[in-house]
C-alpha atoms as a PDB file:
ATOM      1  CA  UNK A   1     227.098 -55.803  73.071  1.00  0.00           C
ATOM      2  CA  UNK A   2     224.203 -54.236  72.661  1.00  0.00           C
ATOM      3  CA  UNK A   3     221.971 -52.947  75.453  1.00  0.00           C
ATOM      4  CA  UNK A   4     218.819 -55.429  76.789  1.00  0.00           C
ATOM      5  CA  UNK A   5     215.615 -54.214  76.480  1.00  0.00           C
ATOM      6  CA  UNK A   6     213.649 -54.167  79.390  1.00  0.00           C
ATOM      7  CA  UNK A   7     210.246 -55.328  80.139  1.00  0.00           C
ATOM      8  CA  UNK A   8     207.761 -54.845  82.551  1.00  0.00           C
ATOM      9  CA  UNK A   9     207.015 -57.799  84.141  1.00  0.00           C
ATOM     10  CA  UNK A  10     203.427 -57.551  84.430  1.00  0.00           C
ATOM     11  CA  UNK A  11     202.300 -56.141  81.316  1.00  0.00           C
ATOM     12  CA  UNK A  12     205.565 -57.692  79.068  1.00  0.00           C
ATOM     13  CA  UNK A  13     205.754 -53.711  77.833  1.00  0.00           C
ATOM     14  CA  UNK A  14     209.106 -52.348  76.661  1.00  0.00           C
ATOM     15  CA  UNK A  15     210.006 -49.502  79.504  1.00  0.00           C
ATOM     16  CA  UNK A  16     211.661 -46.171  78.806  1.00  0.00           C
ATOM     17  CA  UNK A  17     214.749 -46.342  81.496  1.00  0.00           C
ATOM     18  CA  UNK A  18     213.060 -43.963  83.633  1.00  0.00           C
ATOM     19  CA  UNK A  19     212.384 -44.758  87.109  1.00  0.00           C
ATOM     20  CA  UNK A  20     211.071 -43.015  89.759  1.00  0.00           C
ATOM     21  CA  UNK A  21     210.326 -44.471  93.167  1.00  0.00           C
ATOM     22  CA  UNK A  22     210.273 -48.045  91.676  1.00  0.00           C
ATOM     23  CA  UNK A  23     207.718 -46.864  89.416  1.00  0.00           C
ATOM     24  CA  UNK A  24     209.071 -47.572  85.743  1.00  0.00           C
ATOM     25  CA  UNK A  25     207.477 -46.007  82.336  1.00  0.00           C
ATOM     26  CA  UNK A  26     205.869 -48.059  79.778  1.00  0.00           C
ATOM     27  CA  UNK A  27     206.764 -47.433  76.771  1.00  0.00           C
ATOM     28  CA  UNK A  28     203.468 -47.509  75.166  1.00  0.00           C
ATOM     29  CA  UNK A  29     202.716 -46.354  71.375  1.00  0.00           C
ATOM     30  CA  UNK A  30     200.144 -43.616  71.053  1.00  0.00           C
ATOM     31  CA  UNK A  31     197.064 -43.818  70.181  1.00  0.00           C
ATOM     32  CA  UNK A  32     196.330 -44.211  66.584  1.00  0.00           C
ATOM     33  CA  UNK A  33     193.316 -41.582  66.453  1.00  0.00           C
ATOM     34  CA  UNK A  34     195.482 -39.409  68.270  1.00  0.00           C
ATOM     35  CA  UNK A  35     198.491 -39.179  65.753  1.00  0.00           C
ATOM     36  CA  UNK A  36     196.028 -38.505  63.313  1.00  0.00           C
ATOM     37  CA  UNK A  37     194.150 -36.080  64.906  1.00  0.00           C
ATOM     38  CA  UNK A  38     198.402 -34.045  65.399  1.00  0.00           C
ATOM     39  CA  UNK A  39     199.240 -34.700  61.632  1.00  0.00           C
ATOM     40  CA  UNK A  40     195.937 -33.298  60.556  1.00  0.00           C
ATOM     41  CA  UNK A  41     196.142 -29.960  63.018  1.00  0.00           C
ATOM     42  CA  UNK A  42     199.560 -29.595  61.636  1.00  0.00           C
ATOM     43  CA  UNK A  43     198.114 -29.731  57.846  1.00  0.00           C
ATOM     44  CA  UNK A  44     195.603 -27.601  58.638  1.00  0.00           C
ATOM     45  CA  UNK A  45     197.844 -24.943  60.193  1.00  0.00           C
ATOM     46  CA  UNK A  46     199.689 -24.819  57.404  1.00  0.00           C
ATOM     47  CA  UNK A  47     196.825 -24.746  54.694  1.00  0.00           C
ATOM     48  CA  UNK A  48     195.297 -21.362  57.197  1.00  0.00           C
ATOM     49  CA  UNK A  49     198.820 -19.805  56.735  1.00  0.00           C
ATOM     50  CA  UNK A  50     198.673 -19.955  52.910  1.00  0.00           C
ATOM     51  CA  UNK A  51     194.796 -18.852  53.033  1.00  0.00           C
ATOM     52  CA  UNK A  52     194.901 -15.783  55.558  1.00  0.00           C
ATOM     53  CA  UNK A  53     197.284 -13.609  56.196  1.00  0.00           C
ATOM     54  CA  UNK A  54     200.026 -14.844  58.643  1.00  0.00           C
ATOM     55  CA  UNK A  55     204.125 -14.517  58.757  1.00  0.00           C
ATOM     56  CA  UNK A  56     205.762 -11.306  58.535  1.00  0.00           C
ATOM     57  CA  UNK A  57     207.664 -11.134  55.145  1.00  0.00           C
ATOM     58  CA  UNK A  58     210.849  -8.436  54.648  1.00  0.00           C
ATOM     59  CA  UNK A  59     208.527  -5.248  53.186  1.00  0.00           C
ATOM     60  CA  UNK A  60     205.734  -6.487  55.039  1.00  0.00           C
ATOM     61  CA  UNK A  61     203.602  -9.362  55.408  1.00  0.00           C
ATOM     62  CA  UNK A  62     201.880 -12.540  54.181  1.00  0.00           C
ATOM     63  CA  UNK A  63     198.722 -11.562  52.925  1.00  0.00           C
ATOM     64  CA  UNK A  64     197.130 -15.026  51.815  1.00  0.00           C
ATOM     65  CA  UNK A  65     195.850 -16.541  48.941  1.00  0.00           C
ATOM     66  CA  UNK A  66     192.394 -15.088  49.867  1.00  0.00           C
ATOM     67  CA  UNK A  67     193.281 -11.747  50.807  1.00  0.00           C
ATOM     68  CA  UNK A  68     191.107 -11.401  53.805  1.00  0.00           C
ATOM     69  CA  UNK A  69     191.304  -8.438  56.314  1.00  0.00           C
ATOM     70  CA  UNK A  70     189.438  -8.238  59.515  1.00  0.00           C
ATOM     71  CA  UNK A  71     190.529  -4.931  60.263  1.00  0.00           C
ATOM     72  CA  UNK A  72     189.025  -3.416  56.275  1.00  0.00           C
ATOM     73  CA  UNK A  73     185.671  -5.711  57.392  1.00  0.00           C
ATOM     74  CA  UNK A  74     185.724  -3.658  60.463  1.00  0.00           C
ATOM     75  CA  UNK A  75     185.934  -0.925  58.565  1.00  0.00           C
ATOM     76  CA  UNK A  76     183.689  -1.460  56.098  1.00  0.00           C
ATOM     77  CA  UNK A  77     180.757  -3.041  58.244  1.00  0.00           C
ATOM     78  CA  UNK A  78     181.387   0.635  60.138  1.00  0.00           C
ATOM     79  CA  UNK A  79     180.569   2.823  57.302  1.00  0.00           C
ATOM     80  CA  UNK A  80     177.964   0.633  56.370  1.00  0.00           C
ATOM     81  CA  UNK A  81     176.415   1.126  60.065  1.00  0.00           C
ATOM     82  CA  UNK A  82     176.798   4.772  59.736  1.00  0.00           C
ATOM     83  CA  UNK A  83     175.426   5.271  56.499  1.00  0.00           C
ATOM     84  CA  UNK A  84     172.087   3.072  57.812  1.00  0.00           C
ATOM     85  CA  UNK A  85     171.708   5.838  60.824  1.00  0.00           C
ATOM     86  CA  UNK A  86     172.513   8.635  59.330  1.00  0.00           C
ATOM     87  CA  UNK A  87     169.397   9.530  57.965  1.00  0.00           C
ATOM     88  CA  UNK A  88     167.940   8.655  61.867  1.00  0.00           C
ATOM     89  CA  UNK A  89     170.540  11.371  62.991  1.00  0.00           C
ATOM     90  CA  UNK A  90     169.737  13.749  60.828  1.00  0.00           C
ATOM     91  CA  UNK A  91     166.240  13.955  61.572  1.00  0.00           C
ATOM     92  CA  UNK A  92     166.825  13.645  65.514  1.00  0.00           C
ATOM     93  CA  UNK A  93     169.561  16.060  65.073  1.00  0.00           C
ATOM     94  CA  UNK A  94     166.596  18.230  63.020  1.00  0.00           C
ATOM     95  CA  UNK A  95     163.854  17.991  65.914  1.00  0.00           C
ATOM     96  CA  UNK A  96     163.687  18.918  69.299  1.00  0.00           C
ATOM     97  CA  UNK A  97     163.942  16.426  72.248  1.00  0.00           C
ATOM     98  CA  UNK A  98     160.420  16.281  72.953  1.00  0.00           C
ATOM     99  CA  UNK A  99     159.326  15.368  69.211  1.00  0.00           C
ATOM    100  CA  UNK A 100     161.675  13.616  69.030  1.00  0.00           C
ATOM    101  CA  UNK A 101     160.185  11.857  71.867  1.00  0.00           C
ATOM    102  CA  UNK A 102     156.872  12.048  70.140  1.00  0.00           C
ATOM    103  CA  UNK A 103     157.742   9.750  66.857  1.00  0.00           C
ATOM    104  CA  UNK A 104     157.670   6.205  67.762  1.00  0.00           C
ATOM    105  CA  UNK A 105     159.937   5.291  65.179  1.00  0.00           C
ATOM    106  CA  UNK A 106     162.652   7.800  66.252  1.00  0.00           C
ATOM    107  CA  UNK A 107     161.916   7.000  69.927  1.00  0.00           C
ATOM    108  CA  UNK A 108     162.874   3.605  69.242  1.00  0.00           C
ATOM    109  CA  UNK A 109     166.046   4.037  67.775  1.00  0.00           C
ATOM    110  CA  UNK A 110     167.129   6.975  70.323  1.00  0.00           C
ATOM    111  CA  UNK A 111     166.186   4.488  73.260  1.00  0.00           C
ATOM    112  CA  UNK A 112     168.967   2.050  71.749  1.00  0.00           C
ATOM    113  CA  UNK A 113     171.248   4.528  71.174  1.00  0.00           C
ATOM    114  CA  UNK A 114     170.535   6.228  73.889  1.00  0.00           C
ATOM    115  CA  UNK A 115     171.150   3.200  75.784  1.00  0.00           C
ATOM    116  CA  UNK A 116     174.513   2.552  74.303  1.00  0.00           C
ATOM    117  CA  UNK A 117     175.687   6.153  74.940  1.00  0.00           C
ATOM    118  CA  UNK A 118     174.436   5.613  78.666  1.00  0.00           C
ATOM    119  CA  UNK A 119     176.562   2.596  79.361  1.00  0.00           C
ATOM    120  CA  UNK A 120     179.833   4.275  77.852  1.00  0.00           C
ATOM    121  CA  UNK A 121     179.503   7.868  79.739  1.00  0.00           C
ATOM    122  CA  UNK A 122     177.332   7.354  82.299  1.00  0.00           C
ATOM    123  CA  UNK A 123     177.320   3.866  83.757  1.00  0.00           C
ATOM    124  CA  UNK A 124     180.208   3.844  85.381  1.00  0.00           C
ATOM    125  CA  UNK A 125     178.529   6.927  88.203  1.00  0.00           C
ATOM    126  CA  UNK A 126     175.280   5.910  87.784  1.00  0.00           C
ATOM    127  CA  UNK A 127     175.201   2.086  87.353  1.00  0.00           C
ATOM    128  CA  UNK A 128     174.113   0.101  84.932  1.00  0.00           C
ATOM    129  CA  UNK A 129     170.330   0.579  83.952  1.00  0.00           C
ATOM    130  CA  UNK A 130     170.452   3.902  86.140  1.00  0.00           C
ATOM    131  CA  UNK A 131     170.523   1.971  89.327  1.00  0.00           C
ATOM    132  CA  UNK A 132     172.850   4.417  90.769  1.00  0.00           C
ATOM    133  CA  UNK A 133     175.132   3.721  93.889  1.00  0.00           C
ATOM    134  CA  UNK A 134     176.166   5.472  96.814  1.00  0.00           C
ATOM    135  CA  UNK A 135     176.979   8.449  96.412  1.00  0.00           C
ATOM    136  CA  UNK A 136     175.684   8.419  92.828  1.00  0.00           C
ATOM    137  CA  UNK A 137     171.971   9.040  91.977  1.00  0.00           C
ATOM    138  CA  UNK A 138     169.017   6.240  91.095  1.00  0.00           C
ATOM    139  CA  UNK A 139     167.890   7.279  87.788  1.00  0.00           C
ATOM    140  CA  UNK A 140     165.468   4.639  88.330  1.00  0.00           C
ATOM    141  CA  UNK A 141     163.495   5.684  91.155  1.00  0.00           C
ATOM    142  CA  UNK A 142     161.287   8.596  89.271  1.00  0.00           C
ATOM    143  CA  UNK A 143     162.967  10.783  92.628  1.00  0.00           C
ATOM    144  CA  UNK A 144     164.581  14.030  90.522  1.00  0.00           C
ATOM    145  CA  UNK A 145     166.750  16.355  92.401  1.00  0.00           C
ATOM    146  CA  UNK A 146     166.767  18.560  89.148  1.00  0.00           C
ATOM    147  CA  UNK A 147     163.521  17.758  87.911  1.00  0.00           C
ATOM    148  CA  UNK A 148     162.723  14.909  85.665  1.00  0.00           C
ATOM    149  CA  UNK A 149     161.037  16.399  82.122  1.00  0.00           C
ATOM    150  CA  UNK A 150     163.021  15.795  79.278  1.00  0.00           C
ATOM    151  CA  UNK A 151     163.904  20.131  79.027  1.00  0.00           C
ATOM    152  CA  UNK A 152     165.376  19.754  82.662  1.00  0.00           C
ATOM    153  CA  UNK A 153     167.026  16.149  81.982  1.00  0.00           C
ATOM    154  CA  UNK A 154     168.224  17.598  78.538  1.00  0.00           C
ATOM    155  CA  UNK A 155     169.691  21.036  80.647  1.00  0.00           C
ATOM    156  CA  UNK A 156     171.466  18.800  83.530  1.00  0.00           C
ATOM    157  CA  UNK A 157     173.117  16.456  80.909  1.00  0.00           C
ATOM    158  CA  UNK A 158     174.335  19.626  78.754  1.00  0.00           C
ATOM    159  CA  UNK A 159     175.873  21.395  81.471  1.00  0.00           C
ATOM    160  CA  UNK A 160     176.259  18.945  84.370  1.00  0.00           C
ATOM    161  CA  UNK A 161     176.034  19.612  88.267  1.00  0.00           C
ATOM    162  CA  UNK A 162     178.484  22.178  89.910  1.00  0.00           C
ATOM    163  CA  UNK A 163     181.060  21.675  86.853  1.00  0.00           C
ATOM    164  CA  UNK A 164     183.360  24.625  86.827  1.00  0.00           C
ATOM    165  CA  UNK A 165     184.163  24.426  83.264  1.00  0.00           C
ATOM    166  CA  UNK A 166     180.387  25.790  81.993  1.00  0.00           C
ATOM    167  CA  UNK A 167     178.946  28.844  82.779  1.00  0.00           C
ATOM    168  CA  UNK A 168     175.146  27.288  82.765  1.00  0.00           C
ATOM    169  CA  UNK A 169     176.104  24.246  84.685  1.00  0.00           C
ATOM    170  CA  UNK A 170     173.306  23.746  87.573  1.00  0.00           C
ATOM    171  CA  UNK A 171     174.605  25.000  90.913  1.00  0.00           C
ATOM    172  CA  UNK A 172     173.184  24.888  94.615  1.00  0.00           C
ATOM    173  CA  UNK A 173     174.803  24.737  97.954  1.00  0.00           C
ATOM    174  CA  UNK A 174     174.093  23.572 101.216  1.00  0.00           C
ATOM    175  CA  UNK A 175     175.730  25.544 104.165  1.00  0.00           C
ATOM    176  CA  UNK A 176     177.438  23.604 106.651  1.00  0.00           C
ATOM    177  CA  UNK A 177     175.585  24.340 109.424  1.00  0.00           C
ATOM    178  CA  UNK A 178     178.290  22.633 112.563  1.00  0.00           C
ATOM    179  CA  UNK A 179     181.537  23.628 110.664  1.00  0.00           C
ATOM    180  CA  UNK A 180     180.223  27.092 109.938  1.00  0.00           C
ATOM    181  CA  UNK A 181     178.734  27.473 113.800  1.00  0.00           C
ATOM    182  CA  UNK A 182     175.630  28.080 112.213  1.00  0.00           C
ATOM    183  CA  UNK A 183     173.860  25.778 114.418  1.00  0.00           C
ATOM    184  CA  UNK A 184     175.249  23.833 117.750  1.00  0.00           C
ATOM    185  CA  UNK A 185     175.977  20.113 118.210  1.00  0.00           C
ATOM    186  CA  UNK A 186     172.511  19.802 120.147  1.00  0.00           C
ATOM    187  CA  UNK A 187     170.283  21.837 117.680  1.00  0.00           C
ATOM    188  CA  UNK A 188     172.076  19.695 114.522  1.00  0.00           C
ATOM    189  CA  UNK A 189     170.757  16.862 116.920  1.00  0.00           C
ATOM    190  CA  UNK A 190     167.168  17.523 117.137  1.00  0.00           C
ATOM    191  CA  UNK A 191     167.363  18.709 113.455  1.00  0.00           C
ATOM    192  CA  UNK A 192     168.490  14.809 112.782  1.00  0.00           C
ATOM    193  CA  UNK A 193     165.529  14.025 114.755  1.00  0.00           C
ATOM    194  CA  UNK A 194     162.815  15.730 112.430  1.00  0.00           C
ATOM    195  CA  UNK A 195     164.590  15.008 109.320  1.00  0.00           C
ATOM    196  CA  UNK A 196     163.738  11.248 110.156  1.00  0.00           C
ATOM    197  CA  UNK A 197     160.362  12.009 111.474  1.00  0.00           C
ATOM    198  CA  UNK A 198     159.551  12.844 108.108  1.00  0.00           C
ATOM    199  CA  UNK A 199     159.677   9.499 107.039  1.00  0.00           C
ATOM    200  CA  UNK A 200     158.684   8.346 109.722  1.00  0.00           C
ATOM    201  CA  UNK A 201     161.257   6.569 111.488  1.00  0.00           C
ATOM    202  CA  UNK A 202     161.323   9.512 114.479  1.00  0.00           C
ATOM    203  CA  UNK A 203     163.636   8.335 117.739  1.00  0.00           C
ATOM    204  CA  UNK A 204     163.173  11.193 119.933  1.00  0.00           C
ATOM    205  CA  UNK A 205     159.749  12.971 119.566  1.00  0.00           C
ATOM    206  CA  UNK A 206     160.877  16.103 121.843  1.00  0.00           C
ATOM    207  CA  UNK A 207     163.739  16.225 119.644  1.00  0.00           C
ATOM    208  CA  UNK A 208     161.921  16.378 117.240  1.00  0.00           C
ATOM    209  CA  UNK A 209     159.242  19.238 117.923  1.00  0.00           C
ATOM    210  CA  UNK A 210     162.579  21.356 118.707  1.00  0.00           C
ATOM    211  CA  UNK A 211     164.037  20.190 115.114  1.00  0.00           C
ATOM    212  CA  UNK A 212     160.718  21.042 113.503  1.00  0.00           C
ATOM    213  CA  UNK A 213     161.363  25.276 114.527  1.00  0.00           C
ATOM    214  CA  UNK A 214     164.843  24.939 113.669  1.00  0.00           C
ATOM    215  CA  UNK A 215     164.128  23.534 110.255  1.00  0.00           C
ATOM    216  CA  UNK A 216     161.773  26.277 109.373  1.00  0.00           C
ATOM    217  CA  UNK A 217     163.984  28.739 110.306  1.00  0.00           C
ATOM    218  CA  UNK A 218     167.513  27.561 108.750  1.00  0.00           C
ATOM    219  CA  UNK A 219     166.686  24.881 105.975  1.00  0.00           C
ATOM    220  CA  UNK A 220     162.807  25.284 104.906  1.00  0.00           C
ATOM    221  CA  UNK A 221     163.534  27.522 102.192  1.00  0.00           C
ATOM    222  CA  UNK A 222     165.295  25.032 100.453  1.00  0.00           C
ATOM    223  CA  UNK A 223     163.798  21.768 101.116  1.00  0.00           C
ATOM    224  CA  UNK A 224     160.249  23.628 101.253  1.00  0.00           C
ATOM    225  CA  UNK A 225     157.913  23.660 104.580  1.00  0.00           C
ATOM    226  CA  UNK A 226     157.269  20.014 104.651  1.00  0.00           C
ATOM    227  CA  UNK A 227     160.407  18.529 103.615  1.00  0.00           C
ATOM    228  CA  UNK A 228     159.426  17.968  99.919  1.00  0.00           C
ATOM    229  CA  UNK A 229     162.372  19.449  98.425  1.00  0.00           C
ATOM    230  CA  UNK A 230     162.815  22.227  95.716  1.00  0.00           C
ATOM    231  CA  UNK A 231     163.306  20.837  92.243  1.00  0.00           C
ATOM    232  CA  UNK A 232     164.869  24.539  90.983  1.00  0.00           C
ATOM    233  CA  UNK A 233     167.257  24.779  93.117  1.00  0.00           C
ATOM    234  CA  UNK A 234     168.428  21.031  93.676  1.00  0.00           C
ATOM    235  CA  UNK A 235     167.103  20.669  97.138  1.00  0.00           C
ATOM    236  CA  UNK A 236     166.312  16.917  97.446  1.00  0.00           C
ATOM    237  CA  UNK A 237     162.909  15.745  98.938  1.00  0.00           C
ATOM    238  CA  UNK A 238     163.842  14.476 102.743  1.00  0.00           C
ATOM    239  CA  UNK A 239     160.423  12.639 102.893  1.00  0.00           C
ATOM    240  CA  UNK A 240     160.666  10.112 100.800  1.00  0.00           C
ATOM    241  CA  UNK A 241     163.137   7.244 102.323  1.00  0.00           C
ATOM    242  CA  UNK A 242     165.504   7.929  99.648  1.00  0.00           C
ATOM    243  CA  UNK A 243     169.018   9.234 100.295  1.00  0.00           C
ATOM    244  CA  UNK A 244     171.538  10.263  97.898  1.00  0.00           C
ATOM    245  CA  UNK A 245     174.376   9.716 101.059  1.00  0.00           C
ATOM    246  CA  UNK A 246     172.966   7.476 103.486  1.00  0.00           C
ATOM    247  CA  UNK A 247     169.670   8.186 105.642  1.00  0.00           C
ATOM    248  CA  UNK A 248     171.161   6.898 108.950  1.00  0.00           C
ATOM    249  CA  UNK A 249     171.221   9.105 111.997  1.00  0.00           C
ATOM    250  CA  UNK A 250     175.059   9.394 111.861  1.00  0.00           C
ATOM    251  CA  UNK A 251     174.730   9.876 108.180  1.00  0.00           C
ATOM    252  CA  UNK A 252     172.352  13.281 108.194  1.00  0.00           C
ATOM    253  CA  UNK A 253     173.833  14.732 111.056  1.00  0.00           C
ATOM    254  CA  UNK A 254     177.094  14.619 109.218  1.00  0.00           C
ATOM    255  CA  UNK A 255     175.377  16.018 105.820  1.00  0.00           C
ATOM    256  CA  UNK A 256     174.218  18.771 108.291  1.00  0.00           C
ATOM    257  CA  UNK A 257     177.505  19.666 109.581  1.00  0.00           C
ATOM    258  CA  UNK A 258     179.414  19.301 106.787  1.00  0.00           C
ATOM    259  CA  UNK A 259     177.375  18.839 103.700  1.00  0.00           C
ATOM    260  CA  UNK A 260     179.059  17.068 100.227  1.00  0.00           C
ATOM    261  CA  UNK A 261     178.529  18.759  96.817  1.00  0.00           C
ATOM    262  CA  UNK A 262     178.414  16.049  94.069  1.00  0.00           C
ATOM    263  CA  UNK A 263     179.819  16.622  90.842  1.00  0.00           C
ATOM    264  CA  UNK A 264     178.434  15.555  87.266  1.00  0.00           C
ATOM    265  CA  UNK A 265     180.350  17.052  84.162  1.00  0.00           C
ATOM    266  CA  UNK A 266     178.441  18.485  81.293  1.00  0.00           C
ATOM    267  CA  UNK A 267     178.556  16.680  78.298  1.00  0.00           C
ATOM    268  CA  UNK A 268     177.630  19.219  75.606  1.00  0.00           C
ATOM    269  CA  UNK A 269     180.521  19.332  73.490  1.00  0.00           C
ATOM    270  CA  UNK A 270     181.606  16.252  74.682  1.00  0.00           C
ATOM    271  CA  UNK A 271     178.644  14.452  72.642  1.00  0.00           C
ATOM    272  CA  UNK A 272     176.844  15.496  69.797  1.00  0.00           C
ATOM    273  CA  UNK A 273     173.798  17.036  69.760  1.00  0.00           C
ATOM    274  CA  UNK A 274     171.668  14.218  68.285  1.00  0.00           C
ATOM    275  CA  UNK A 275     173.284  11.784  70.969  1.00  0.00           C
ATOM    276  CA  UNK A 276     172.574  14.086  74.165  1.00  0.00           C
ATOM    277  CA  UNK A 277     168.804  13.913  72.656  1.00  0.00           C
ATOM    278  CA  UNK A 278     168.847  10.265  72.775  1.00  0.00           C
ATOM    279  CA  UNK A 279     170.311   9.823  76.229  1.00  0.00           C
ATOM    280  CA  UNK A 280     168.269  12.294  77.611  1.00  0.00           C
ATOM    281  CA  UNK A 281     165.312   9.996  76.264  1.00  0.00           C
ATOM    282  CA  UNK A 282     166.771   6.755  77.536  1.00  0.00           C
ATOM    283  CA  UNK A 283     167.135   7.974  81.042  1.00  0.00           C
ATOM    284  CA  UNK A 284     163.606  10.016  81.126  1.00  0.00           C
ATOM    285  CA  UNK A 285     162.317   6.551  79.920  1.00  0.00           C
ATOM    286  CA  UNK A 286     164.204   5.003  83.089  1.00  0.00           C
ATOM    287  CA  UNK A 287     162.503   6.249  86.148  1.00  0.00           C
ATOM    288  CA  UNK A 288     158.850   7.220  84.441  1.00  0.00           C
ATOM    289  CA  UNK A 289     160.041  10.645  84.076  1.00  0.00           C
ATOM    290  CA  UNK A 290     157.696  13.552  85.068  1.00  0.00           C
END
């Protein structure tokens, strides 16, 4: 005898047989619209895999009745690219930075490329949009350590800061005045003290005066008399509230004792010529340059 079919007693539905908890499933139809909508995604699945290329056959694969290929558009849309700029390379690669600078047509397409080339090599140190980071210079802030003319932004991005691997790479360093016994833990103190009073945020005024002989004696000839810094040499201006490792107390009196050396590799060789003359525009055109 064959089986009953059940029903739900409210709705007079046919159920399923499965039960859970007292709770029994309906064995509703689905929705028309909804079959549909399967049979016509399965139609259309199989009308893209005769179209475009798709299953893998035994000497290779299926390449469709249209024979499309992303990766030979790719390709192609490439070469069309670099055919379009390469006349705009040629002449940048032709002219110096600074007339380079000069053209506004060429200065418009070295600030986009520039730009590109930024946020590929550079961004990831110096933050989007030269914002910098700690640690990591603003490029933003029209505050050079190096100077900020397109020649010295040009020299610093050819041959980096304190990287071994170039001869002409830009080099300066700061003693390190406690771990060297070069000055004592109370003189590094009152050296702390007139380092902040030059922008003036000064805790300790006698401290201070006391800092002010030290400085001219040990650190002057870098930074200059009044703090300004030395562009040549790298010496960065302690006046201006901006600090490339933190401008609390605790923070100087531990670049004083033991200073850090920051790194930047050169790129010269690394990019061509024509594209370290466009990111040396982009970032002069960051902070204002000089």
């Amino acid at each position: 005898m064959a089986n009953e079919v059940e029903r739900d007693e409210v709705t007079g539905v046919e159920t399923t047989g499965h039960e859970w908890d007292g709770i029994k499933e309906l064995n509703n139809p689905l929705p028309r619209w909804w079959v549909l909508v399967f049979y016509a995604t399965i139609a259309f699945s199989v009308l893209w895999w005769i179209l475009y290329p798709s299953w893998p056959t035994l000497t290779g694969y299926w390449k469709g009745v249209l024979g499309s290929n992303q990766r030979l558009d790719l390709d192609r849309r490439l070469e069309e690219a670099r055919t379009a700029q390469a006349r705009w390379l040629e002449k940048i690669a032709e002219l110096d930075t600074a007339a380079v600078a000069a053209d506004p047509e060429l200065l418009a397409f070295a600030m986009r490329g520039g730009e590109v080339v930024f946020k590929e090599n550079c961004a990831a140190c110096h933050g989007l949009g030269g914002a910098g980071q700690f640690n990591f210079p603003s490029l933003a802030d029209d505050d050079w350590l190096w100077g900020g003319t397109l020649e010295e932004i040009e020299y610093t991005i050819r041959h980096g800061i304190r990287f071994a691997e170039d001869p002409e790479t830009r080099d300066s360093q700061m003693p390190a005045f406690g771990a060297d016994e070069i000055l004592d833990r109370q003189q590094i103190e009152d050296v702390v003290q007139y380092v902040l009073s030059l922008s003036g945020r000064v805790e300790d005024a006698a401290a201070a005066a006391r800092g002010e002989e030290i400085f001219a004696e040990q650190c002057a000839a870098c930074h200059g008399v009044d703090g300004r810094g030395v562009a040549e040499i790298g010496a960065p201006d302690l006046a201006d509230g901006i600090w490339l490792y933190g401008g609390e107390p605790k923070d100087i009196r531990a670049q004083i004792a033991q200073p850090r050396h920051g790194v930047m590799p050169g790129w010269e060789g690394r990019l061509g010529d024509e594209f370290v003359k466009m990111v040396t525009i982009y970032v002069h055109n960051l902070g204002g340059g000089e």
